[in-house]
N, C-alpha and C. Protein backbone atom coordinates (compact mmCIF):
# COMPACT_ATOMS: atom_id res chain seq x y z
N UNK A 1 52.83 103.96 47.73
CA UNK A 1 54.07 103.68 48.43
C UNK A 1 54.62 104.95 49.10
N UNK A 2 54.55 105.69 48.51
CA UNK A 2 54.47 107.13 48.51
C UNK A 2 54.20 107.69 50.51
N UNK A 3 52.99 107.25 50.68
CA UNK A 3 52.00 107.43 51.61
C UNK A 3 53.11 106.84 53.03
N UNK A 4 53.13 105.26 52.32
CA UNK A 4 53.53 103.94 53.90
C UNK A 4 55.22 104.96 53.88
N UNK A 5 55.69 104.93 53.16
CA UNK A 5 57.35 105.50 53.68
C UNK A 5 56.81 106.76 54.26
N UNK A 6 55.56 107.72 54.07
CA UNK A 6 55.79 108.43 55.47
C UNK A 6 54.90 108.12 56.54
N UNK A 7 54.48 107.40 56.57
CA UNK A 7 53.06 106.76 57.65
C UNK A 7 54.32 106.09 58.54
N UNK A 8 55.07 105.01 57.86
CA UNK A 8 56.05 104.24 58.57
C UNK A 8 57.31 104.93 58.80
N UNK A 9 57.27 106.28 58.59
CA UNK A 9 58.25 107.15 59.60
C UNK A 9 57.59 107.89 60.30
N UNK A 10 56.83 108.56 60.37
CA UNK A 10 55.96 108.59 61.71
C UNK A 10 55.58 107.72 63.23
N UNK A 11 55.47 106.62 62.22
CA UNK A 11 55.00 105.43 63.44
C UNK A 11 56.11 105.19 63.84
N UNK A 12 57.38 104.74 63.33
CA UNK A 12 58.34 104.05 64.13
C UNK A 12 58.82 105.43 64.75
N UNK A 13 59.31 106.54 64.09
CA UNK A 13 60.01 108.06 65.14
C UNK A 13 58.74 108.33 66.01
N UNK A 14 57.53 108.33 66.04
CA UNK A 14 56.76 108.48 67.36
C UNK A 14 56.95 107.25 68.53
N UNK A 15 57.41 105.93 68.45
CA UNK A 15 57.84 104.83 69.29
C UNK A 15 59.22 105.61 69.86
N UNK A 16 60.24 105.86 68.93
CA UNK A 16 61.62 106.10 69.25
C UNK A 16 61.60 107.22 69.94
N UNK A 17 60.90 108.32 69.08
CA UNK A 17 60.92 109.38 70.02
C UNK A 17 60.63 109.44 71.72
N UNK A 18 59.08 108.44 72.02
CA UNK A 18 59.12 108.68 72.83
C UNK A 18 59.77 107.95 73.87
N UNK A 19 60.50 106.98 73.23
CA UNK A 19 62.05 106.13 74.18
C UNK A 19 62.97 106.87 74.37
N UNK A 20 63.38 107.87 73.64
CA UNK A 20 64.29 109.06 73.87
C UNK A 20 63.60 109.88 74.95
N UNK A 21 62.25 110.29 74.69
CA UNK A 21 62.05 111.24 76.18
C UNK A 21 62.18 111.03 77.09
N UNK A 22 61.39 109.80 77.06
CA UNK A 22 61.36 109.20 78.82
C UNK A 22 62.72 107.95 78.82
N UNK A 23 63.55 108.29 78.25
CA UNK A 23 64.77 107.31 78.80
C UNK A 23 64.18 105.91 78.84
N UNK A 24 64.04 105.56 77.98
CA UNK A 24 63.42 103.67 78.52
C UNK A 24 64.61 103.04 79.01
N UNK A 25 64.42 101.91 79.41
CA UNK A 25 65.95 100.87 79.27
C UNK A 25 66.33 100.82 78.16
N UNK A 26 65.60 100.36 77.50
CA UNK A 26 65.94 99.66 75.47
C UNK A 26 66.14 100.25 75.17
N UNK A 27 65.69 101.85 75.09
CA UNK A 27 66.72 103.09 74.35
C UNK A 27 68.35 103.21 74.62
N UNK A 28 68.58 103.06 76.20
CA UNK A 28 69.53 103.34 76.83
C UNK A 28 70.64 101.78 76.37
N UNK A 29 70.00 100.85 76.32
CA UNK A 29 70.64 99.61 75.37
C UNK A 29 70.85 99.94 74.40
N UNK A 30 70.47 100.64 73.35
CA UNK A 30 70.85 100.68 72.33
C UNK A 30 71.12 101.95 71.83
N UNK A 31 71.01 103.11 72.17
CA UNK A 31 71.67 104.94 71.77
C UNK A 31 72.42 105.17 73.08
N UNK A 32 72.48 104.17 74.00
CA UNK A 32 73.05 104.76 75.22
C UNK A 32 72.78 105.37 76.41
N UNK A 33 73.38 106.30 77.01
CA UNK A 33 72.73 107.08 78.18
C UNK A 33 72.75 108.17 78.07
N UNK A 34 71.70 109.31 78.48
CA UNK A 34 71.08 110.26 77.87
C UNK A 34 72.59 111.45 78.01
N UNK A 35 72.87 111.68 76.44
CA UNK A 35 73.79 112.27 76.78
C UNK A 35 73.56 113.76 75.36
N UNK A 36 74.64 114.76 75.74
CA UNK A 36 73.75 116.06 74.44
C UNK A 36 73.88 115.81 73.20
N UNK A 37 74.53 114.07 72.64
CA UNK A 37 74.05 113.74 71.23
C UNK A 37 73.10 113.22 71.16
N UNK A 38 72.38 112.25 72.51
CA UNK A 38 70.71 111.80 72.36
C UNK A 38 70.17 112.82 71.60
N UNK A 39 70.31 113.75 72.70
CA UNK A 39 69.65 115.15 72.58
C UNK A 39 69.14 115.26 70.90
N UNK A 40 70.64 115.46 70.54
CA UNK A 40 70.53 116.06 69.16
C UNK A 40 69.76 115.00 67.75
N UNK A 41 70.16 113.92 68.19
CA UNK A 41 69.43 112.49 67.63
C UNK A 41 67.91 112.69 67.43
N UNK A 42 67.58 113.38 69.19
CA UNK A 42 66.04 113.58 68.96
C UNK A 42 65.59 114.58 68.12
N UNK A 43 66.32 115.96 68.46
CA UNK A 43 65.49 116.66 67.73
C UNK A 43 65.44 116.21 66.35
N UNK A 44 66.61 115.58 65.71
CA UNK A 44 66.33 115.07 64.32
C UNK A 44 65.43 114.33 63.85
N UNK A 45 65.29 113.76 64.49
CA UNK A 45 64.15 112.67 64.49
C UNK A 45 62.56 113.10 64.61
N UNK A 46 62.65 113.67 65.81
CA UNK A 46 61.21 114.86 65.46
C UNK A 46 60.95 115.83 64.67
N UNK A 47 62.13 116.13 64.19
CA UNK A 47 62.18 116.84 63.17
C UNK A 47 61.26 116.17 61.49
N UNK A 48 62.14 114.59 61.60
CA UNK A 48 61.47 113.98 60.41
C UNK A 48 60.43 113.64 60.64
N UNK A 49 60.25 112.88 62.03
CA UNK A 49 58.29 112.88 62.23
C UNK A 49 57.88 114.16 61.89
N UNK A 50 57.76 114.95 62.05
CA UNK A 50 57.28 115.84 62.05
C UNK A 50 56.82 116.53 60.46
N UNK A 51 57.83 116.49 59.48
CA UNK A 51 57.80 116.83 58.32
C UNK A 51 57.32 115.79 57.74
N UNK A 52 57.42 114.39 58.15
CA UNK A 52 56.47 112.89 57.09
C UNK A 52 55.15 113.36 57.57
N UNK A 53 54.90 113.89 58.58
CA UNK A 53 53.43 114.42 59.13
C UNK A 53 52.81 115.46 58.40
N UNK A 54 53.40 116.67 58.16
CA UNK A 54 52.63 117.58 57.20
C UNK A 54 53.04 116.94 55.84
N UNK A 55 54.48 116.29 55.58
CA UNK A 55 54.21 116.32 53.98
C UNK A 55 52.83 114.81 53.61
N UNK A 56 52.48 114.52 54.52
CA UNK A 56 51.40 113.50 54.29
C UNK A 56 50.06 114.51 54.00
N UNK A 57 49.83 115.22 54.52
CA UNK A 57 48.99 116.37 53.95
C UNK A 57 49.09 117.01 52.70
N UNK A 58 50.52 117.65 52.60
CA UNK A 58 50.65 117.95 51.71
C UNK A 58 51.03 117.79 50.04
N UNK A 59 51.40 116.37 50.42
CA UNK A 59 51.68 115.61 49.42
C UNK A 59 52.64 116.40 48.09
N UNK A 60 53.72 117.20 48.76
CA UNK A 60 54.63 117.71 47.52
C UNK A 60 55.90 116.50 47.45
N UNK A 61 55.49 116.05 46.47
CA UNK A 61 56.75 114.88 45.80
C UNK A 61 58.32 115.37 45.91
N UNK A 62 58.14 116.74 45.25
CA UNK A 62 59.65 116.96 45.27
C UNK A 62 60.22 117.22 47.27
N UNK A 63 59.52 117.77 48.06
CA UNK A 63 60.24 117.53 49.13
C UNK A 63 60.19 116.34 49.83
N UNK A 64 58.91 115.14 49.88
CA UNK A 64 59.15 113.98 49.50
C UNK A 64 60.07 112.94 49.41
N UNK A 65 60.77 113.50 48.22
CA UNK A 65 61.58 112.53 47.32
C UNK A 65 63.11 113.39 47.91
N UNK A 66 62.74 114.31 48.54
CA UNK A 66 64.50 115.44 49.14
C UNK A 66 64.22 114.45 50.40
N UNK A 67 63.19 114.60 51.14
CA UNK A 67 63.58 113.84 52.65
C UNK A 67 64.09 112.32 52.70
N UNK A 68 63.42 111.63 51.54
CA UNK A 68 63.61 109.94 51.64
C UNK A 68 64.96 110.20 51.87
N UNK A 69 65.91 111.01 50.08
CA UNK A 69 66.89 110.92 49.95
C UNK A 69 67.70 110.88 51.38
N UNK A 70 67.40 112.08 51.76
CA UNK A 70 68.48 112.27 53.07
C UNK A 70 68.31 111.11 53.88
N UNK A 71 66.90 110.44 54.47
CA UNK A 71 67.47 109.37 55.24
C UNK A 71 67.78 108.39 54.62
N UNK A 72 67.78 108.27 53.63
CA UNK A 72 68.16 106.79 53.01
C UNK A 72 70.07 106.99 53.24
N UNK A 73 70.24 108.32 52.82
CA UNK A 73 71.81 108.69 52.88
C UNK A 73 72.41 108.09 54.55
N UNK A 74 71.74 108.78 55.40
CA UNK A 74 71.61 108.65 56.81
C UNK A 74 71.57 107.00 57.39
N UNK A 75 70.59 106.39 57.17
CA UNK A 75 70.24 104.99 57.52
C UNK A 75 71.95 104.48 56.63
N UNK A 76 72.00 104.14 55.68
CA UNK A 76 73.35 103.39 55.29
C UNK A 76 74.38 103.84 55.47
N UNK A 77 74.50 105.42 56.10
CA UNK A 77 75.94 106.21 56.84
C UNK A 77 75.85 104.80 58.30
N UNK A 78 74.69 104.33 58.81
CA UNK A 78 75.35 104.54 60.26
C UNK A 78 76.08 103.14 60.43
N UNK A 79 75.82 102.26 59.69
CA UNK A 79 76.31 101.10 60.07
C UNK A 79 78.26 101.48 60.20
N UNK A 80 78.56 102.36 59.38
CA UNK A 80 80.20 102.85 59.38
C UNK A 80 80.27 104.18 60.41
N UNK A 81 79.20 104.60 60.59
CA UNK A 81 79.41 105.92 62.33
C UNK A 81 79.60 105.15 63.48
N UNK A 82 78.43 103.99 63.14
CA UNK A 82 78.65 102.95 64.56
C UNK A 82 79.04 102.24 64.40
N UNK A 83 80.55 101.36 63.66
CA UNK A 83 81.00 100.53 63.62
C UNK A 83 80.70 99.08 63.78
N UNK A 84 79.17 98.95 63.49
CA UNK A 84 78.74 97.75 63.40
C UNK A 84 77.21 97.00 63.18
N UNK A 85 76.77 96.42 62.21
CA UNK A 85 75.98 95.76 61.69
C UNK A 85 74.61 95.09 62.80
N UNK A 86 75.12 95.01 63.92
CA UNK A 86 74.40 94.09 65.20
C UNK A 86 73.66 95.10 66.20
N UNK A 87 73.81 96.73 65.75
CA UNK A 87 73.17 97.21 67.08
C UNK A 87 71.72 97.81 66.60
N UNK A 88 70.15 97.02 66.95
CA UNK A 88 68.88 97.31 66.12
C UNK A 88 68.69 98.48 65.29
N UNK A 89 69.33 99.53 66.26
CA UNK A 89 68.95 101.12 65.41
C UNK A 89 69.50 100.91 63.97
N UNK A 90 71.14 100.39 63.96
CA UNK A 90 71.61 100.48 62.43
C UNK A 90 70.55 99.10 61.44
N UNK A 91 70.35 97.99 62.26
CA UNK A 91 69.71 96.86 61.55
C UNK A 91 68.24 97.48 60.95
N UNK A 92 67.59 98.17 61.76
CA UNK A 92 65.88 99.19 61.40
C UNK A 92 66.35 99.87 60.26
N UNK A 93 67.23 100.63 61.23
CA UNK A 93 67.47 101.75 59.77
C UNK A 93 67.71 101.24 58.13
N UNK A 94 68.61 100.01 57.90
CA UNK A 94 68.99 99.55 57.06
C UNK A 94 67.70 98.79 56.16
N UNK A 95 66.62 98.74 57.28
CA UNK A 95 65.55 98.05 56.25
C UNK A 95 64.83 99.27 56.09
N UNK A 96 64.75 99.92 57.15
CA UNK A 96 64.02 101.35 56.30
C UNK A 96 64.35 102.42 55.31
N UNK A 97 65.81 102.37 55.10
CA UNK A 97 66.20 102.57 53.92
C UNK A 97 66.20 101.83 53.01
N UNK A 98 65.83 100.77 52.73
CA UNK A 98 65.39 99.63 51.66
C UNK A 98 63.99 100.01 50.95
N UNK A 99 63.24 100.26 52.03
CA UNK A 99 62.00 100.70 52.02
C UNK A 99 61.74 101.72 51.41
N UNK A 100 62.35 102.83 51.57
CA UNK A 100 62.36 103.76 51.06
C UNK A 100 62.84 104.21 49.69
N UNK A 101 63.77 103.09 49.54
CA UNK A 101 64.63 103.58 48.23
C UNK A 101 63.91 102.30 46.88
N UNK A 102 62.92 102.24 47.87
CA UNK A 102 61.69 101.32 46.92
C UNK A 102 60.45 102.68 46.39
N UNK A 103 60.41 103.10 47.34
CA UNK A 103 59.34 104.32 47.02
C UNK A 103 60.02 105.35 46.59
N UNK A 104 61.86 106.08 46.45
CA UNK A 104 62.11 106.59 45.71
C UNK A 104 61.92 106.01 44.04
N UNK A 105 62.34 104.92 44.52
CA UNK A 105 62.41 104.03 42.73
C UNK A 105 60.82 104.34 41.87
N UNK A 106 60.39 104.13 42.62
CA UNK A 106 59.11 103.93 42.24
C UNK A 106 57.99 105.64 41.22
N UNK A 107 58.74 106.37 42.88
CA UNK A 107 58.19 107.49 42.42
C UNK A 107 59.35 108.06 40.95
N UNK A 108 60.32 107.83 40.81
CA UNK A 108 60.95 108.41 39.86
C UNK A 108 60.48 107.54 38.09
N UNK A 109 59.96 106.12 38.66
CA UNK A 109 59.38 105.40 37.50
C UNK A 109 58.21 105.98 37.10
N UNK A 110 57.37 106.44 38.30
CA UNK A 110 56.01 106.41 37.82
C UNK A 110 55.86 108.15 37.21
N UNK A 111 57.08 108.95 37.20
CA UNK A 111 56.92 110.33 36.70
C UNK A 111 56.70 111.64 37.99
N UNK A 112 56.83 110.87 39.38
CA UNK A 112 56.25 111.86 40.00
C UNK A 112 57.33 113.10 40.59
N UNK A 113 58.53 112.71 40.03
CA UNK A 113 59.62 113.36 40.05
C UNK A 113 60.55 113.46 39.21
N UNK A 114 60.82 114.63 38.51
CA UNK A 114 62.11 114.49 37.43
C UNK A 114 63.48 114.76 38.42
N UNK A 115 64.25 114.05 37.73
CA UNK A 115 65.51 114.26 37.90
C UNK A 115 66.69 114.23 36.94
């Protein structure tokens, strides 16, 4: 489980990401028009592709189990940043923090992290 929560943040932030570069419509439907919080949205975001990418190599649990945390924190902040339940980014996010806080559960059952 371990593995798919970062395989499946890779895959979906390499789609998003590259709707953020090149401005799609559907990005611009739903984060808006390219403005210097896109901006900052992206680098975050490549930021986490980027780190589910080596920590898939590297396989250290404890930073792992630090990154889920933060987006799981992140994904259930936004539905109250963006004032609403109906716009896809908060609806994704909300199952991918589900997702995730399945593979935190999991990894803290199976020993691969004390806390």
């Amino acid at each position: 489980m371990v593995t798919a929560s970062l395989i499946l943040n890779v895959i979906v932030l390499t789609f998003v990401c590259l709707g953020l570069i090149t401005d799609s419509k559907r990005v611009q439907r739903t984060a808006g028009i390219l403005t210097p919080a896109r901006g900052i949205l992206l680098a975050i975001y490549l930021t986490i592709a980027f780190a589910s990418l080596a920590l898939l190599f590297s396989q250290n649990n404890n930073f792992i189990f630090s990154l889920l945390i933060l987006q799981i924190v992140y994904k259930i902040m936004t539905p109250i940043t963006v004032r609403t339940f109906k716009n896809p980014i908060v609806i994704s996010n909300l199952f991918i923090a589900v997702f995730h806080f399945v593979t935190i559960y999991l990894m803290i059952n199976d020993g691969l992290v004390k806390i």
